[in-house]
Every structure is written in C-alpha cells, then in structure tokens.
PDB file of N, CA and C in Angstrom:
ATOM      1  N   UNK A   1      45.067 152.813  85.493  1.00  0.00           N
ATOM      2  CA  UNK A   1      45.675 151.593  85.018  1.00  0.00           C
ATOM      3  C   UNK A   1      45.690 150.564  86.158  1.00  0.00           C
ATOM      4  N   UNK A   2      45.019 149.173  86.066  1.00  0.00           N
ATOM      5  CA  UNK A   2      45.429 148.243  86.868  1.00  0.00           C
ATOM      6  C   UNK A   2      46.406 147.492  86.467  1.00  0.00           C
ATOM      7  N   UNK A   3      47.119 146.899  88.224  1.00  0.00           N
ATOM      8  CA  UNK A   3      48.040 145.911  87.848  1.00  0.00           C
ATOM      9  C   UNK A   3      47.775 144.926  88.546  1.00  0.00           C
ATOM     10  N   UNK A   4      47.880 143.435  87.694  1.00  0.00           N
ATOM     11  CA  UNK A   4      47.562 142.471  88.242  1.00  0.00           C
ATOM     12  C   UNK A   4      49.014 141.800  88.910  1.00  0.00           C
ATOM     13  N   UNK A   5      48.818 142.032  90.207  1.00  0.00           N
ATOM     14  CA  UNK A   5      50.122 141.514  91.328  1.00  0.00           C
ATOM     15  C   UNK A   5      50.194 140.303  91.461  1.00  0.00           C
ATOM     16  N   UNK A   6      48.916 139.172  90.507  1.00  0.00           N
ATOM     17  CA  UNK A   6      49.530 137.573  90.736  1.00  0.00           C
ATOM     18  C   UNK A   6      49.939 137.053  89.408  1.00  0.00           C
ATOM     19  N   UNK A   7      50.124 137.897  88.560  1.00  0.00           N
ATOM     20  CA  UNK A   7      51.399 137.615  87.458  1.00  0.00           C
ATOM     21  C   UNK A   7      52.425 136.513  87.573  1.00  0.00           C
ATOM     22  N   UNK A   8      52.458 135.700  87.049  1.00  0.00           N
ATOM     23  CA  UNK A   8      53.534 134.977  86.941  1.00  0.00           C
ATOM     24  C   UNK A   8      54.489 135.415  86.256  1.00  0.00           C
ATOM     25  N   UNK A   9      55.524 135.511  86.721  1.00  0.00           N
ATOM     26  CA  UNK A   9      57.456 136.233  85.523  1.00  0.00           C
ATOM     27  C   UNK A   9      57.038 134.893  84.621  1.00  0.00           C
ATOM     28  N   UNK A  10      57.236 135.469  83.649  1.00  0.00           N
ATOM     29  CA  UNK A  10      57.592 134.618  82.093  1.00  0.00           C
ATOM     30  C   UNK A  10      58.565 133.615  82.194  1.00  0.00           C
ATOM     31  N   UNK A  11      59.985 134.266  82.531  1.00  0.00           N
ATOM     32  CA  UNK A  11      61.339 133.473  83.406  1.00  0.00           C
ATOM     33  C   UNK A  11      61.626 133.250  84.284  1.00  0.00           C
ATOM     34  N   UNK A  12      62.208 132.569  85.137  1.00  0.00           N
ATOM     35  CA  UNK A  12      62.593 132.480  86.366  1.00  0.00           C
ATOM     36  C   UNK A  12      63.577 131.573  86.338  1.00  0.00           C
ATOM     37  N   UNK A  13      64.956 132.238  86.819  1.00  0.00           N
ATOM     38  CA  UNK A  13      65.938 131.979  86.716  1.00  0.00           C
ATOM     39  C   UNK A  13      66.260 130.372  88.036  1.00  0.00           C
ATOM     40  N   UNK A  14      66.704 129.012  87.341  1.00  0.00           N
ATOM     41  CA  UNK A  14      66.332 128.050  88.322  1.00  0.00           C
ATOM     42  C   UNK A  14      68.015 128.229  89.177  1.00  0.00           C
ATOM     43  N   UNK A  15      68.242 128.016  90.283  1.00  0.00           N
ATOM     44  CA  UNK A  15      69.393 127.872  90.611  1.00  0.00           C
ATOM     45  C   UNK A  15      69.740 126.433  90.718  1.00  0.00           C
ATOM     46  N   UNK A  16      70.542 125.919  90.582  1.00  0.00           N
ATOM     47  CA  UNK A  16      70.700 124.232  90.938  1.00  0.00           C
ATOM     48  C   UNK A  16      69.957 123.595  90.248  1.00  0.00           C
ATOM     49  N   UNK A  17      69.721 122.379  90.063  1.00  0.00           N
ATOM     50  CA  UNK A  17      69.064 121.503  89.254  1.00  0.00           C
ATOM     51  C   UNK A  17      67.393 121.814  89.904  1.00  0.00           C
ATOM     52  N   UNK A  18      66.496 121.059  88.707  1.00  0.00           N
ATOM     53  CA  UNK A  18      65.090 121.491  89.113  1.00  0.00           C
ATOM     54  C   UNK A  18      64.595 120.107  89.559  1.00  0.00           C
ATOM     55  N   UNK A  19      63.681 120.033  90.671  1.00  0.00           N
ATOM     56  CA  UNK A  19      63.224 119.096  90.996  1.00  0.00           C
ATOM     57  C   UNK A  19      61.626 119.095  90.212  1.00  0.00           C
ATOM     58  N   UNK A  20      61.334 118.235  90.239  1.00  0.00           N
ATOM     59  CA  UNK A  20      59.747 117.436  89.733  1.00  0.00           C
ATOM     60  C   UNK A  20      58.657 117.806  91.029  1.00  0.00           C
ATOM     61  N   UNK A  21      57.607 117.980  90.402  1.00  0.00           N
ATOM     62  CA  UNK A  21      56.902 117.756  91.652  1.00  0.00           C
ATOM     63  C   UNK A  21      56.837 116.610  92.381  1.00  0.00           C
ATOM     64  N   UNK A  22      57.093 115.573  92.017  1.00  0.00           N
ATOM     65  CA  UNK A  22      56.878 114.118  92.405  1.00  0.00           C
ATOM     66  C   UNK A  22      58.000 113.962  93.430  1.00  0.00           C
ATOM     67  N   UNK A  23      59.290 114.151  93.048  1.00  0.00           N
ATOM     68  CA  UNK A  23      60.413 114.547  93.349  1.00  0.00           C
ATOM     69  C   UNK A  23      60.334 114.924  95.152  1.00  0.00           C
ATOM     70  N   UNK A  24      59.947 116.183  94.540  1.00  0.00           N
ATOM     71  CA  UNK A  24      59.773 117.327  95.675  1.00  0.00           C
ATOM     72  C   UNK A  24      59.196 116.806  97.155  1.00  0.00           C
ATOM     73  N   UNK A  25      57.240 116.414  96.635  1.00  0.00           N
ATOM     74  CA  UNK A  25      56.819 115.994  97.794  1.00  0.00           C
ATOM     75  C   UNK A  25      57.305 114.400  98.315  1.00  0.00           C
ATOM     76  N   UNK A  26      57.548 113.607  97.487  1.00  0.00           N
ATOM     77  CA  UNK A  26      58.604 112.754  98.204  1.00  0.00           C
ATOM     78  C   UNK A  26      59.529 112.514  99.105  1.00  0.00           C
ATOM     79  N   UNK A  27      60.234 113.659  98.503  1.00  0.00           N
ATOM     80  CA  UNK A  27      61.556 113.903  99.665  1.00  0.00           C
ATOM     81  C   UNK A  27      61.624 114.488 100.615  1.00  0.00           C
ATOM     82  N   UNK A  28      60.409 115.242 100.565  1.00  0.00           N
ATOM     83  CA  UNK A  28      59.826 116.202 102.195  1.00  0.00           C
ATOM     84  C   UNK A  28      58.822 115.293 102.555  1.00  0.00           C
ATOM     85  N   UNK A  29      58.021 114.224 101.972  1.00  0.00           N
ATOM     86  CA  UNK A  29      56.877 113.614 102.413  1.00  0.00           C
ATOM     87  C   UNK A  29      55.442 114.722 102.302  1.00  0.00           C
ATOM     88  N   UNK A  30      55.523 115.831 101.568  1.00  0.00           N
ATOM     89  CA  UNK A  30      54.254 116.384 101.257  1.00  0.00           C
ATOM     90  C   UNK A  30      53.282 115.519 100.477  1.00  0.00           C
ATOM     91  N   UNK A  31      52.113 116.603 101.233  1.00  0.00           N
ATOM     92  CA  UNK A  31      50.704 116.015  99.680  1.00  0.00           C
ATOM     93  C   UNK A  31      50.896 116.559  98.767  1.00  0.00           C
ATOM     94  N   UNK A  32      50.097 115.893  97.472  1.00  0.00           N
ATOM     95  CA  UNK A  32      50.220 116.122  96.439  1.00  0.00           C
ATOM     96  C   UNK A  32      49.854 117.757  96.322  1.00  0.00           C
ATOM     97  N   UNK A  33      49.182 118.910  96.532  1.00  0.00           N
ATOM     98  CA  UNK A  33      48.716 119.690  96.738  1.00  0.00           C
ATOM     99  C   UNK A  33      49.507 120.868  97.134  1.00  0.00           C
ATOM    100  N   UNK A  34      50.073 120.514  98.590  1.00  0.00           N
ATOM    101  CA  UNK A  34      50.998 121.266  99.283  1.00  0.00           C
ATOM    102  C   UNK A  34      51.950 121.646  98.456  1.00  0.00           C
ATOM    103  N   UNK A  35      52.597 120.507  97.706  1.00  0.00           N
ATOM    104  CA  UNK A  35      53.913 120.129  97.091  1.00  0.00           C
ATOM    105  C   UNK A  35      53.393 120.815  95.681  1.00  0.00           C
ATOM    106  N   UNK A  36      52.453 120.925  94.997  1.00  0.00           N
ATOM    107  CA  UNK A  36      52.340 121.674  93.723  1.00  0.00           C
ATOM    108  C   UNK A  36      51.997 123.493  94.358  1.00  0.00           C
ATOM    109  N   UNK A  37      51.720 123.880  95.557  1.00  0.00           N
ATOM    110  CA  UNK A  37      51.478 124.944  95.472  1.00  0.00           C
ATOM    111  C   UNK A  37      52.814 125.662  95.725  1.00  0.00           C
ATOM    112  N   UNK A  38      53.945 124.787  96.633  1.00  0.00           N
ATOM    113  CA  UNK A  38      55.430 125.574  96.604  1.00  0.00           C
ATOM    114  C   UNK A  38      55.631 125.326  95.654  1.00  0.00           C
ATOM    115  N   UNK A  39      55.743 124.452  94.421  1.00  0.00           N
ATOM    116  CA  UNK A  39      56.706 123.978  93.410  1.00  0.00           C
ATOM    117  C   UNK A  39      56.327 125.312  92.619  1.00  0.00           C
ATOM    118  N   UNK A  40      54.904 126.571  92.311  1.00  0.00           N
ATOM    119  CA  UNK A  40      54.465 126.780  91.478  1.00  0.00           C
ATOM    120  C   UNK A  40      54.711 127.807  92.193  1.00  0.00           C
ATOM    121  N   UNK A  41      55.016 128.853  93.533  1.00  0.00           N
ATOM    122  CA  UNK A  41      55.266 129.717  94.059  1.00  0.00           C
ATOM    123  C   UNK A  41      56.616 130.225  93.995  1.00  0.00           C
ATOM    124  N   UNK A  42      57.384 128.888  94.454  1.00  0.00           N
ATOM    125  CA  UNK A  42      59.051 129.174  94.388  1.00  0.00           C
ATOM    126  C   UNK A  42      59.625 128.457  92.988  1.00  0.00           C
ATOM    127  N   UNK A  43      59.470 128.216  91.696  1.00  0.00           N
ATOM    128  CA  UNK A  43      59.801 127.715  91.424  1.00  0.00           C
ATOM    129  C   UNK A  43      60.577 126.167  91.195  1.00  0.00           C
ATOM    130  N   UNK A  44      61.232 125.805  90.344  1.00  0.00           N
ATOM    131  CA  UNK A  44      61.284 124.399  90.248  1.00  0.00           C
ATOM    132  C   UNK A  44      62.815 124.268  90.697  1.00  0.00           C
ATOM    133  N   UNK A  45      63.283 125.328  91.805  1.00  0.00           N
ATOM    134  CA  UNK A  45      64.946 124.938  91.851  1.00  0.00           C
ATOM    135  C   UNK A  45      65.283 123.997  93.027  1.00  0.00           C
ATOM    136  N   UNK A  46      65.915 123.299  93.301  1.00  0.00           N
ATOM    137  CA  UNK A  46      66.197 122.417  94.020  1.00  0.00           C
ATOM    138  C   UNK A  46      66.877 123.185  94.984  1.00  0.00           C
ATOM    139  N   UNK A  47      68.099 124.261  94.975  1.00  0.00           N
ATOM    140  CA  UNK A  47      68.297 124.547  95.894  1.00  0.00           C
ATOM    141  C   UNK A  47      67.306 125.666  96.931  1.00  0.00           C
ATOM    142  N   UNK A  48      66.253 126.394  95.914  1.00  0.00           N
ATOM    143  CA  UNK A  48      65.188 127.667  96.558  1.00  0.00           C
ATOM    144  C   UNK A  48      64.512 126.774  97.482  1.00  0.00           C
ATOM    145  N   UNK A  49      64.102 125.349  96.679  1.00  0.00           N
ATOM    146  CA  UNK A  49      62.815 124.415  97.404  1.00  0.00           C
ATOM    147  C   UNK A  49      63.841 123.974  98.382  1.00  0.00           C
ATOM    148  N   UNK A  50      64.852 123.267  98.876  1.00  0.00           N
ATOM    149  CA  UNK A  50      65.729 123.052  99.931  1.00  0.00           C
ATOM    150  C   UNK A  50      65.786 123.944 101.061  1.00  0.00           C
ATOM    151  N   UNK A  51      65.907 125.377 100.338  1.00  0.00           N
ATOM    152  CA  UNK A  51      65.887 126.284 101.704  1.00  0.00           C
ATOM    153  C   UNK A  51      64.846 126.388 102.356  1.00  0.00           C
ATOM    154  N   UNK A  52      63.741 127.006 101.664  1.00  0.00           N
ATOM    155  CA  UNK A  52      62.619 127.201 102.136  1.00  0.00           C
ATOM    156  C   UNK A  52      61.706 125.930 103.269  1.00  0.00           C
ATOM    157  N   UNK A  53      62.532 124.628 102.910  1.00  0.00           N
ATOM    158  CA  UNK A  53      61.965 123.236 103.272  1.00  0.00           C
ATOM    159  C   UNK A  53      62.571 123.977 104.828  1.00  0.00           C
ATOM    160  N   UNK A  54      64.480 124.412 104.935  1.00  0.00           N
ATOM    161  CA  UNK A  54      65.572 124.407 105.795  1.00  0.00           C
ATOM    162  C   UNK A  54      64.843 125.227 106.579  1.00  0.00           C
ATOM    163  N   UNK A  55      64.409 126.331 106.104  1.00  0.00           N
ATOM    164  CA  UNK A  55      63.660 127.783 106.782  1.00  0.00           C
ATOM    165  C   UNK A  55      62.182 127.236 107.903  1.00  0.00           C
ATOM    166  N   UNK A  56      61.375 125.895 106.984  1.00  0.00           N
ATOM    167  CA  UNK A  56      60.120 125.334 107.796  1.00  0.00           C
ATOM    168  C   UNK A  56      60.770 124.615 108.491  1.00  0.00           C
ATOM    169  N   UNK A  57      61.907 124.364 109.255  1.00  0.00           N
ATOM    170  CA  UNK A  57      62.520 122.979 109.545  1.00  0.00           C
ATOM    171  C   UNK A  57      62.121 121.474 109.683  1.00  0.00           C
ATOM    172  N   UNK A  58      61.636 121.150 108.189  1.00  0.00           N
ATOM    173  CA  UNK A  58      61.408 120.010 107.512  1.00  0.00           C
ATOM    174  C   UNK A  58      62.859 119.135 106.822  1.00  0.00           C
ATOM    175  N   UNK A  59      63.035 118.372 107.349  1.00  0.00           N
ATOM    176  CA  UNK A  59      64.143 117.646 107.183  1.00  0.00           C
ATOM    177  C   UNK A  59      63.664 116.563 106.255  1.00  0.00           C
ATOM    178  N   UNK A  60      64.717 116.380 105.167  1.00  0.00           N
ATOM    179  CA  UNK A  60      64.630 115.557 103.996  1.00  0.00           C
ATOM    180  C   UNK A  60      64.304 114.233 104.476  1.00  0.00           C
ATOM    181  N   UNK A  61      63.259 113.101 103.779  1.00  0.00           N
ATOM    182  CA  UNK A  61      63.521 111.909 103.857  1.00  0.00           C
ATOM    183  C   UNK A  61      64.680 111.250 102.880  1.00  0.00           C
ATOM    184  N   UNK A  62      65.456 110.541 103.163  1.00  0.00           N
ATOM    185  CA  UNK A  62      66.341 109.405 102.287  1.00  0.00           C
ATOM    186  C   UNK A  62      65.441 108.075 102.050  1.00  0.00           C
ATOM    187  N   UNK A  63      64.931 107.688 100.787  1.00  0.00           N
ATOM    188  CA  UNK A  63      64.481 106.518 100.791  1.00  0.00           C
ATOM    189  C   UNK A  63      64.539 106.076  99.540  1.00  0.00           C
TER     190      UNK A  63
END
C-alpha cells in the first residue's frame, strides 16, 4: 500500500482570524509566490502565519 505524504487535511482548524494572501504578503512585504507557498503550507490563520513570520524574525510592516 502507498501513502501519499503531500496530502492536504481536508480541515484545518484556523486559529484567530484568517488572513488573505494579499493580506499576508503585504504585511510582511513578501512576493507574491513566497506569500502563497506559506499561506498554502501553514494555513490561512493569522495567528500560525504571525508566529512563524516571529520564528523568521520578520517584523510586520504598518502601512
């Protein structure tokens, strides 16, 4: 029996509000690219994508 290990979960539980991709690379200043391959890895939660930004120490733009 194979198993395919790049499965996407059906659900994924968001914590905190979900950000947009647009959203996302905005407020970190990503490319369009970068910013769709975390949005689609970690999901769309605002606080998972916050940490993980906290963890690269990428600090939010305000604009």
């Amino acid at each position: 029996m194979t198993e395919n290990t790049n499965r996407i979960p059906a659900r994924k539980v968001v914590r905190g509000r979900p950000y947009s991709i647009a959203e996302f690379a905005r407020k970190y200043r990503l490319d369009d690219d970068e910013a769709e391959r975390l949005f689609y890895k970690f999901g769309p939660s605002a606080t998972e994508l916050d940490l993980l930004m906290a963890a690269k120490r990428k600090v939010p733009y305000l604009s």
